[in-house]
Protein backbone atom coordinates (compact mmCIF):
# COMPACT_ATOMS: atom_id res chain seq x y z
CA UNK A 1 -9.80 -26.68 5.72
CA UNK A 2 -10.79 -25.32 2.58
CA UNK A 3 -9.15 -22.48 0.38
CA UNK A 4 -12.56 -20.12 1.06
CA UNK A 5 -12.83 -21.41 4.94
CA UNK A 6 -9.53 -20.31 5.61
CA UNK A 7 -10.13 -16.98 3.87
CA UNK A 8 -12.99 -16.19 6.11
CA UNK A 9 -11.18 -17.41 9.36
CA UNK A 10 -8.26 -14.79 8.60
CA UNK A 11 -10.77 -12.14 7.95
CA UNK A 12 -12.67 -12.66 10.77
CA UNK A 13 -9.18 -12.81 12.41
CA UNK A 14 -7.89 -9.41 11.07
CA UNK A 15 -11.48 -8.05 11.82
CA UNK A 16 -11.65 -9.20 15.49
CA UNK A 17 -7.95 -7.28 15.81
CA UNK A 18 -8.70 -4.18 14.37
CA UNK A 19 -12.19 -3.95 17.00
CA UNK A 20 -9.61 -4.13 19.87
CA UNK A 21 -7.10 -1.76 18.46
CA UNK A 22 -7.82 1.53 20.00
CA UNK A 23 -5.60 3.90 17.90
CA UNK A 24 -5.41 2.62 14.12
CA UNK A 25 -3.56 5.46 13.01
CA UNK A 26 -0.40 4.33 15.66
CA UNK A 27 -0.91 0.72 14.93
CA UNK A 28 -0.15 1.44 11.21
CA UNK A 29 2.35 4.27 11.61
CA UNK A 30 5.74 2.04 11.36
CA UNK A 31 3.88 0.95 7.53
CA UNK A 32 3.54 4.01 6.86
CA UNK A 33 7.07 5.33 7.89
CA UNK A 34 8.69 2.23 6.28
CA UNK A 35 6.54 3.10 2.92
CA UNK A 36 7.79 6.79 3.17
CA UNK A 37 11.13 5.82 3.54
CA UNK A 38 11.19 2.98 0.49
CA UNK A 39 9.83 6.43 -1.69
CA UNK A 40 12.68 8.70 -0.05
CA UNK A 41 15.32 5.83 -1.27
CA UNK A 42 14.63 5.67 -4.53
CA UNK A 43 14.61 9.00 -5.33
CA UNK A 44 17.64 9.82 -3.20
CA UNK A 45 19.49 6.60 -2.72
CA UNK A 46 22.95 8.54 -2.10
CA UNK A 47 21.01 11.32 0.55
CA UNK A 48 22.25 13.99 -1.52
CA UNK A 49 19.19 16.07 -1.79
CA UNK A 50 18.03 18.65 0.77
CA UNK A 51 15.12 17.27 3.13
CA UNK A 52 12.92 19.20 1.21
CA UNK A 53 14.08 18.26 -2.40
CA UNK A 54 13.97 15.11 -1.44
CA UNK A 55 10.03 15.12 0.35
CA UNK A 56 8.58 16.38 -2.92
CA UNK A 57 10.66 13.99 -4.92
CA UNK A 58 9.24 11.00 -2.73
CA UNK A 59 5.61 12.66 -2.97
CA UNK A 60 6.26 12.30 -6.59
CA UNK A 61 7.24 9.07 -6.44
CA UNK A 62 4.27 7.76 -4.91
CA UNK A 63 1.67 9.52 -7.06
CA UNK A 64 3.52 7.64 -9.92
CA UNK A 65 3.28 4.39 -8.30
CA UNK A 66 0.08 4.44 -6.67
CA UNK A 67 -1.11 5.74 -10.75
CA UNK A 68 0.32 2.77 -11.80
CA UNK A 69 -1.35 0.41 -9.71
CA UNK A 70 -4.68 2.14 -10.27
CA UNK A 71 -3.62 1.81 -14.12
CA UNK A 72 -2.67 -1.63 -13.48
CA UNK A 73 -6.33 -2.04 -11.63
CA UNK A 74 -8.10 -0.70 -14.30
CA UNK A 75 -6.94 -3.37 -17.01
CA UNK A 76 -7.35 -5.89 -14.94
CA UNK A 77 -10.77 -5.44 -14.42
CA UNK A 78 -11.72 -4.94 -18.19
CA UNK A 79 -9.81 -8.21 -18.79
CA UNK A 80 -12.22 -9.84 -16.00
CA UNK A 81 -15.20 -8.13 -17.67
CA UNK A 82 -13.96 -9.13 -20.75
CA UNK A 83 -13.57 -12.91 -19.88
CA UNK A 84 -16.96 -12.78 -18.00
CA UNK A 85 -15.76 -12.87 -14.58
């Protein structure tokens, strides 16, 4: 099987899951937990900080990061432009 066949049997994979999943938002909930939590850790790896401190810390946190990959995004597609791709 080829690179590009396999590609498109995964997708159609992935997309034939998703139709039979009834509630997305509780299929993806333990990602979403386990992303909170990564965000939570790094800005209070000793628990130190009140709930609260530490929600807006974490909300913080993930601005930065998901600013970074749109950053991050944004070069690489001017380099792709750049090189014609």
């Amino acid at each position: 099987m080829t690179p590009e066949q396999k590609i498109s049997q995964t997708r159609t994979a992935a997309h034939r899951s998703w139709a039979k999943t009834p509630d997305r938002s509780r299929r993806t909930a333990p990602a979403r937990e386990a992303a909170e939590a990564r965000f939570e850790r790094e800005v209070d790896p000793d628990g130190v900080m009140t709930p609260q401190a530490r929600a807006l810390a974490a909300a913080s946190a993930r601005k930065a990061y998901f600013g970074e990959l749109a950053r991050r995004s944004v070069a690489a597609r001017r380099r792709n432009a750049a090189a014609g791709r």
